[in-house]
C-alpha atoms as a PDB file:
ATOM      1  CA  UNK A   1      -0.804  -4.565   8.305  1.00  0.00           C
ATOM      2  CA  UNK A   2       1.353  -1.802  10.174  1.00  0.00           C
ATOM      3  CA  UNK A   3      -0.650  -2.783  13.300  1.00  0.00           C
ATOM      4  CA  UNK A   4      -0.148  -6.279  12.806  1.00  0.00           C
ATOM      5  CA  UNK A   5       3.296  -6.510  12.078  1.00  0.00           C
ATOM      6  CA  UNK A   6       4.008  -4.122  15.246  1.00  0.00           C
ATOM      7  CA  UNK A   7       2.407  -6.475  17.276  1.00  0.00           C
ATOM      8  CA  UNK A   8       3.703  -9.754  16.080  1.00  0.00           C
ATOM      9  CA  UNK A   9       7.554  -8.279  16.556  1.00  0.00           C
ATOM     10  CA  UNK A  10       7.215  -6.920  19.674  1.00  0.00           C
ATOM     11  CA  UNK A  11       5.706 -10.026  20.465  1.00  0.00           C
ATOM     12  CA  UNK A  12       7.952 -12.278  18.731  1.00  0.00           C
ATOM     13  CA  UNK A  13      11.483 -10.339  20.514  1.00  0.00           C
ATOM     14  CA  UNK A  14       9.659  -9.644  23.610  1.00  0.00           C
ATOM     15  CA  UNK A  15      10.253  -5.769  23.449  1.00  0.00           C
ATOM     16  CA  UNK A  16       7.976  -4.238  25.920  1.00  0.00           C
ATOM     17  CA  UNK A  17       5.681  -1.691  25.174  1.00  0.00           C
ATOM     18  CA  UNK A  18       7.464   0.942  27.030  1.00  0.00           C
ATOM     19  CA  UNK A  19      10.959   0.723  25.446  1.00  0.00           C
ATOM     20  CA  UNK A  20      12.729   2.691  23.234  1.00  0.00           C
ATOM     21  CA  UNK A  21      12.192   0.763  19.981  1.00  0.00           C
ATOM     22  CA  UNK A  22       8.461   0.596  19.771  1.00  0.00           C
ATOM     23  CA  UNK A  23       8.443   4.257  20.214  1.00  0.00           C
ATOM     24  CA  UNK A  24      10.809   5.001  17.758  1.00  0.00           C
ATOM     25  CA  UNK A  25       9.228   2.853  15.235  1.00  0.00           C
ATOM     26  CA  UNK A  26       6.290   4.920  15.648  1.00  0.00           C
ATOM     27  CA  UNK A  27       7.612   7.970  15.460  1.00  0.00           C
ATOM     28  CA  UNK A  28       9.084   6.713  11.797  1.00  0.00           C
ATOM     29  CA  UNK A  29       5.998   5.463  10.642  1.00  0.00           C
ATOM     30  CA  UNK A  30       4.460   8.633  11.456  1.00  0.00           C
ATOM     31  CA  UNK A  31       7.255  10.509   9.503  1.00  0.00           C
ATOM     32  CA  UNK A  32       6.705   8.297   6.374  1.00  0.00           C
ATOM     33  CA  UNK A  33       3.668   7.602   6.411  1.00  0.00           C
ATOM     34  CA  UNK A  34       2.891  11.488   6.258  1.00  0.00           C
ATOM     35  CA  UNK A  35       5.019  11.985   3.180  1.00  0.00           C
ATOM     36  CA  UNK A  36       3.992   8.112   1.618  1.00  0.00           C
ATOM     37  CA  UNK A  37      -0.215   9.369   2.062  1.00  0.00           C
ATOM     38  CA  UNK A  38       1.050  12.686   0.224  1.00  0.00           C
ATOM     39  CA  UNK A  39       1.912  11.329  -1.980  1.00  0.00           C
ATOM     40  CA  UNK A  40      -0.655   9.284  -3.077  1.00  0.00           C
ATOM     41  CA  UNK A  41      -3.042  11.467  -2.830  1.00  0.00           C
ATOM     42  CA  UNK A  42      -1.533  13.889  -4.692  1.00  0.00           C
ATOM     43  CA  UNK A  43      -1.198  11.120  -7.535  1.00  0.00           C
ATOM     44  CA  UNK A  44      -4.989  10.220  -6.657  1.00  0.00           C
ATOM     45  CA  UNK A  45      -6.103  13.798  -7.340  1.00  0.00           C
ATOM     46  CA  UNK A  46      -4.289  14.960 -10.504  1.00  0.00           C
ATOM     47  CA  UNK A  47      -4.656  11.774 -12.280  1.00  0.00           C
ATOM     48  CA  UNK A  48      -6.520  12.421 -15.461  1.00  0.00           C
ATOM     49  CA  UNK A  49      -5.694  16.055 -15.406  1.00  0.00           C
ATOM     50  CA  UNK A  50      -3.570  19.001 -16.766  1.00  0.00           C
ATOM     51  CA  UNK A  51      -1.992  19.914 -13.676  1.00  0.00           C
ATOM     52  CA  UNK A  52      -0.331  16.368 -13.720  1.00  0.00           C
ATOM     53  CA  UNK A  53       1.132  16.867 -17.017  1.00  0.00           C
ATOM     54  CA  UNK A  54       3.110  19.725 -15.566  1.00  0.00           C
ATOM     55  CA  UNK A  55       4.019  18.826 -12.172  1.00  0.00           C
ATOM     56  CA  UNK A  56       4.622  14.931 -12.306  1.00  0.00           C
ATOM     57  CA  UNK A  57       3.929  13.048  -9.075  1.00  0.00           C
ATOM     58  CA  UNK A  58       7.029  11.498  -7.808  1.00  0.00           C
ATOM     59  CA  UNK A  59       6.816   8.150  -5.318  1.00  0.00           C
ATOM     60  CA  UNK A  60       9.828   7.875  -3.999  1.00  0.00           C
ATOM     61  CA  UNK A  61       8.560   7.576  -0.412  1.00  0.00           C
ATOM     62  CA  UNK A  62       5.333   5.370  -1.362  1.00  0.00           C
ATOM     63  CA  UNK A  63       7.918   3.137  -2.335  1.00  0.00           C
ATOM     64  CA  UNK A  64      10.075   3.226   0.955  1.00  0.00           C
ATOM     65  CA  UNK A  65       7.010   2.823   2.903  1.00  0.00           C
ATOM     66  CA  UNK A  66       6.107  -0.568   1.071  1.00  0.00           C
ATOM     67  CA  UNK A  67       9.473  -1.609   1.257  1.00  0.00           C
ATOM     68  CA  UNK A  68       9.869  -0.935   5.292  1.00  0.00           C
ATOM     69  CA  UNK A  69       6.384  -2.687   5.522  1.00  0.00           C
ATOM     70  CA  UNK A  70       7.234  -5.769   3.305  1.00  0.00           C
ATOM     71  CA  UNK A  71      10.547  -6.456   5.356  1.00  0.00           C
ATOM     72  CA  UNK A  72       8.373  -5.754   8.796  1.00  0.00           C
ATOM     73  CA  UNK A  73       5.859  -8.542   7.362  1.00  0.00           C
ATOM     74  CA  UNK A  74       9.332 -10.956   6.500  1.00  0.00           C
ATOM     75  CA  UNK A  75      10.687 -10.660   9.979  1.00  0.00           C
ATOM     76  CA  UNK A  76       7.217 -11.047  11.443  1.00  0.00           C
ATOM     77  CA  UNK A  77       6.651 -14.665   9.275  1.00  0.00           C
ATOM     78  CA  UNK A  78      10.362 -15.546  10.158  1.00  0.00           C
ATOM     79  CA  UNK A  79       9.677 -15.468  13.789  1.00  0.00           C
ATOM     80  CA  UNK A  80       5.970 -16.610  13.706  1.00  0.00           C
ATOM     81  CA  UNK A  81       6.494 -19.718  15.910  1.00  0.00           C
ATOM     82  CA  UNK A  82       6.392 -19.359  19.734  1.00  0.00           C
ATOM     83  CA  UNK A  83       3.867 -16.397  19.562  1.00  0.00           C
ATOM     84  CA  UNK A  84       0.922 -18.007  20.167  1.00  0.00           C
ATOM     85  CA  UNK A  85      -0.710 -17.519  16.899  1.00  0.00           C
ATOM     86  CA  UNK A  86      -2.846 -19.910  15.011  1.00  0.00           C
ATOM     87  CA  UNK A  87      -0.304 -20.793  11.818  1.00  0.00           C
ATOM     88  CA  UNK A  88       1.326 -23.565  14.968  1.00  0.00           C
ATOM     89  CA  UNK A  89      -1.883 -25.216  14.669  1.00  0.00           C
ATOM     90  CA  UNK A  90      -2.003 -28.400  12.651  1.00  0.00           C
ATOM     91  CA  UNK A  91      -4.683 -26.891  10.492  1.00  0.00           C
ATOM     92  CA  UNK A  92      -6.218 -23.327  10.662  1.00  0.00           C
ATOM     93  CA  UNK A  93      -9.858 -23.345  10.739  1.00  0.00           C
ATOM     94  CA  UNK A  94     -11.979 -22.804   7.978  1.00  0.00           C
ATOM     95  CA  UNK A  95     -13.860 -20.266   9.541  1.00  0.00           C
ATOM     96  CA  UNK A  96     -10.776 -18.183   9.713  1.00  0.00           C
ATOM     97  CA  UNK A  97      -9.202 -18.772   5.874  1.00  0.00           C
ATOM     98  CA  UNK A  98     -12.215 -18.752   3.342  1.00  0.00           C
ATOM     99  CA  UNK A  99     -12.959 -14.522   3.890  1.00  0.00           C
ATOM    100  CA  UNK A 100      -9.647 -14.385   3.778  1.00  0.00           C
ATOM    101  CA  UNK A 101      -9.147 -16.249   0.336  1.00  0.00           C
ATOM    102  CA  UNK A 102     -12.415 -14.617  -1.054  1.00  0.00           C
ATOM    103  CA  UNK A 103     -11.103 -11.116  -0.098  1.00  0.00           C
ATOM    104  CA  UNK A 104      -7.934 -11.840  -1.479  1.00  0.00           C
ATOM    105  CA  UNK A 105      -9.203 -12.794  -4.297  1.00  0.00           C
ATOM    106  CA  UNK A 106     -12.093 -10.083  -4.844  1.00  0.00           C
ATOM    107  CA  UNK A 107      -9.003  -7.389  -4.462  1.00  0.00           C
ATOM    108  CA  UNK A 108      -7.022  -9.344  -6.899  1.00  0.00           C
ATOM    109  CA  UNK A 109      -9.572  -9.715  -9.645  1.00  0.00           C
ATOM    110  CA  UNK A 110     -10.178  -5.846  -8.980  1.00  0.00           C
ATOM    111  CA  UNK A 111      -6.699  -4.844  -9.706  1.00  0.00           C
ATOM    112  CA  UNK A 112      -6.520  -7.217 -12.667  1.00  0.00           C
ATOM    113  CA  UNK A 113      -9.338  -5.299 -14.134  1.00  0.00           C
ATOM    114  CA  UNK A 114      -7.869  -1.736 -13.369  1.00  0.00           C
ATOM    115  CA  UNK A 115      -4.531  -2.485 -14.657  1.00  0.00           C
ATOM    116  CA  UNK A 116      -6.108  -4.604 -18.004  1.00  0.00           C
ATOM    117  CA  UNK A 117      -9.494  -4.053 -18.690  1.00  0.00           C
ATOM    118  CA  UNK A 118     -10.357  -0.383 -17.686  1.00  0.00           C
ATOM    119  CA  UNK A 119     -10.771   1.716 -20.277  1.00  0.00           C
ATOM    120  CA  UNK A 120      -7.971   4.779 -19.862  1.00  0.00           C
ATOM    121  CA  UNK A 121      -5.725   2.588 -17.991  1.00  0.00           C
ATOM    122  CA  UNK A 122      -2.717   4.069 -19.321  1.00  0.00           C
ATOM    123  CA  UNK A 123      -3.351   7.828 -19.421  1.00  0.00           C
ATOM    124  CA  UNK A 124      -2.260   9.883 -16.486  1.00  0.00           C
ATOM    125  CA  UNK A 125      -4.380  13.521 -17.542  1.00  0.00           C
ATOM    126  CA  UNK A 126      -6.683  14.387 -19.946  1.00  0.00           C
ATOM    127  CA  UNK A 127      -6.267  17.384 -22.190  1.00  0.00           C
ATOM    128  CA  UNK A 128      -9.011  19.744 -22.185  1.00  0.00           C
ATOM    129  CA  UNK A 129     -11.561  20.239 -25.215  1.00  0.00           C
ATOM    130  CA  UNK A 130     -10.221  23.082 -27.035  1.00  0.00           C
ATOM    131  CA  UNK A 131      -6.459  22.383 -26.753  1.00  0.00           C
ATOM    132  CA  UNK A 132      -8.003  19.008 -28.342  1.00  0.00           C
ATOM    133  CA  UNK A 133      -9.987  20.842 -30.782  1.00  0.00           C
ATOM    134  CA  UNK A 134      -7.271  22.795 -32.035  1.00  0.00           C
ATOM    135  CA  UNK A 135      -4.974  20.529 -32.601  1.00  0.00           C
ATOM    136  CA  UNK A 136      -7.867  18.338 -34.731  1.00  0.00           C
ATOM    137  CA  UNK A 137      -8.265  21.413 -36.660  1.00  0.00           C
ATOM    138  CA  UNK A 138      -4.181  21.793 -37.285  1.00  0.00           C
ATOM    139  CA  UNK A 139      -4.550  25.950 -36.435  1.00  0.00           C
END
């Protein structure tokens, strides 16, 4: 999607490729994107663990990151026409919008289940066997 909506703006304001702003917006992207992957792995690798009981993940710049890319994706649908794409057809073919639908909707069901259905949705670590031993046995 970073790609696309890159593409579709310089596009859309006929930046070329060699001015400042496509380079800048690059070198962003490459700042937050650094931090943003951080940390989500981070998140991704202590979940269900003790270490993420004491040192909480934040998300403050996964956050930023979707945000930048959601208003990137606004500005590229609000100047969509006169690009050339295929949405100034009078109908786009099917070839093009069933995988899309189905794919969309395979990744939707998916995160339905994880966030309703899976059990241990809601816990973010795990506490080992003895500390859950001893507290069974009240000691």
């Amino acid at each position: 999607m970073h790609f696309l909506c890159g593409f579709f703006i310089m596009n859309a304001f006929l930046i070329p490729p060699k001015h400042f702003f496509p380079i800048a917006r690059l070198l962003m992207w490459f700042a937050f994107g650094n931090i943003g992957f951080r940390e989500g792995y981070e998140d991704i690798r202590t979940w269900n663990t003790v270490e993420r009981k004491t040192n909480p993940v934040e998300g403050r710049h996964r956050w930023l990151v979707v945000a930048i890319l959601f208003t990137e994706a606004l500005i590229t649908y609000k100047y969509r026409y006169g690009t050339g794409n295929l949405m100034m057809d009078a109908i786009t073919p099917v070839y093009v919008w069933l995988p899309w639908a189905i794919i969309a909707a395979l990744c939707f069901s998916f995160w339905l289940y994880l966030r309703f259905f899976k059990e241990g949705r809601t816990k973010k670590f795990i506490e080992p066997e003895e500390v859950r031993t001893v507290k069974a046995s009240g000691k």
